[in-house]
Protein backbone atom coordinates (compact mmCIF):
# COMPACT_ATOMS: atom_id res chain seq x y z
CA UNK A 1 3.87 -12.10 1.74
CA UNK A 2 1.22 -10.94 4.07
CA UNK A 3 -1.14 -8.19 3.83
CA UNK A 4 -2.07 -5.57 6.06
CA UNK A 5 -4.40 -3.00 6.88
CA UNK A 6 -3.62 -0.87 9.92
CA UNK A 7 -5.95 1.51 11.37
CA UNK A 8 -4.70 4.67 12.89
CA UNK A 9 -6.61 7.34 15.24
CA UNK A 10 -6.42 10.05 12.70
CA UNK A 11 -4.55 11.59 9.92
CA UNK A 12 -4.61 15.19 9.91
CA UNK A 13 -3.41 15.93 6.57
CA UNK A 14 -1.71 14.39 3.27
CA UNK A 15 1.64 15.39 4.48
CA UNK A 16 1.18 12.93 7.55
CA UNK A 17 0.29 10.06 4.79
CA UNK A 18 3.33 11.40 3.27
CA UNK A 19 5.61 10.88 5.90
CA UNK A 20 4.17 7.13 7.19
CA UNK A 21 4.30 6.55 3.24
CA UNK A 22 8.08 7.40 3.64
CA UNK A 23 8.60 5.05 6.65
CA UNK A 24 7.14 2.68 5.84
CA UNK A 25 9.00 2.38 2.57
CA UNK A 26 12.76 2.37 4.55
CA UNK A 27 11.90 -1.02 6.45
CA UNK A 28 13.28 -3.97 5.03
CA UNK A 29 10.62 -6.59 4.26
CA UNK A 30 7.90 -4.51 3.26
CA UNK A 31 6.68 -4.29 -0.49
CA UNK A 32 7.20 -0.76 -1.28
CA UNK A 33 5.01 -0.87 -4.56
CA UNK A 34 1.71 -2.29 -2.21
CA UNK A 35 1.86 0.64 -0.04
CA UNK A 36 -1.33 3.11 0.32
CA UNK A 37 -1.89 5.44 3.13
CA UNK A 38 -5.63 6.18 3.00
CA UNK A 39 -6.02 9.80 4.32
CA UNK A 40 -10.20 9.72 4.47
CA UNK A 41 -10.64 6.88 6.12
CA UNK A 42 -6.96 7.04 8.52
CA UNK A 43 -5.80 3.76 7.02
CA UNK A 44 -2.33 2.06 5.99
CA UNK A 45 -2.62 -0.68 3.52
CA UNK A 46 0.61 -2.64 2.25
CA UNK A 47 2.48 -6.35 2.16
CA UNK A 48 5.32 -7.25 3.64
CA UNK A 49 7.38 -10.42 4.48
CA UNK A 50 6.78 -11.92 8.00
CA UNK A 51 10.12 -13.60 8.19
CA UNK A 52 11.71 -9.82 7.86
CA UNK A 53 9.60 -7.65 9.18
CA UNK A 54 6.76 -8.20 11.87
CA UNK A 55 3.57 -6.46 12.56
CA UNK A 56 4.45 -4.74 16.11
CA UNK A 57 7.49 -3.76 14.61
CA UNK A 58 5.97 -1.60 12.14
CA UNK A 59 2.84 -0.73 14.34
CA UNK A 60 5.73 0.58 16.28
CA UNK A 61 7.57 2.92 13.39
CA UNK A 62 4.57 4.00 13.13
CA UNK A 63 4.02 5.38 16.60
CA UNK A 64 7.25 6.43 16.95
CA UNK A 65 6.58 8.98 14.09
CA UNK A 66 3.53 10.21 16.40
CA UNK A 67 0.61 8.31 15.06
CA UNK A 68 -1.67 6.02 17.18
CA UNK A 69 -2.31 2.76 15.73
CA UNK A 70 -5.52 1.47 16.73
CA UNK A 71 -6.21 -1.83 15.88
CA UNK A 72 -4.01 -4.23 12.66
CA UNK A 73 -5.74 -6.99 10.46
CA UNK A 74 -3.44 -9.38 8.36
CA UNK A 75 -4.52 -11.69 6.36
């Protein structure tokens, strides 16, 4: 499992962390449990399993639902 923080332009309210929350938890390979949308500082912090799942993949899912991701870290 890797982890990884992914910083987004802004989150407007907690019904937008609701609804990447909800995403993010439908893709296979990522650890639902390890998922926290921080709505202060416009942050998404989770793991998920490389060999399923990869990072542009869900940086995509992510835009597609209308947020801009601006920069990803895994470690």
């Amino acid at each position: 499992m890797k982890s990884a923080t992914i910083q987004l332009d802004t989150l407007t309210c907690p019904s937008c962390s609701q609804k990447i929350e909800g995403a993010l938890k439908n893709l296979d390979g990522i650890d639902k449990d390890s998922i926290k949308v921080l709505f202060n500082s416009s942050k998404v912090k989770f793991n998920f399993d490389e060999s399923k799942l990869s990072i542009d993949e869900i940086e995509s899912e992510i835009n597609m639902l209308g947020f801009e991701v601006l920069k990803s870290k895994v470690k």
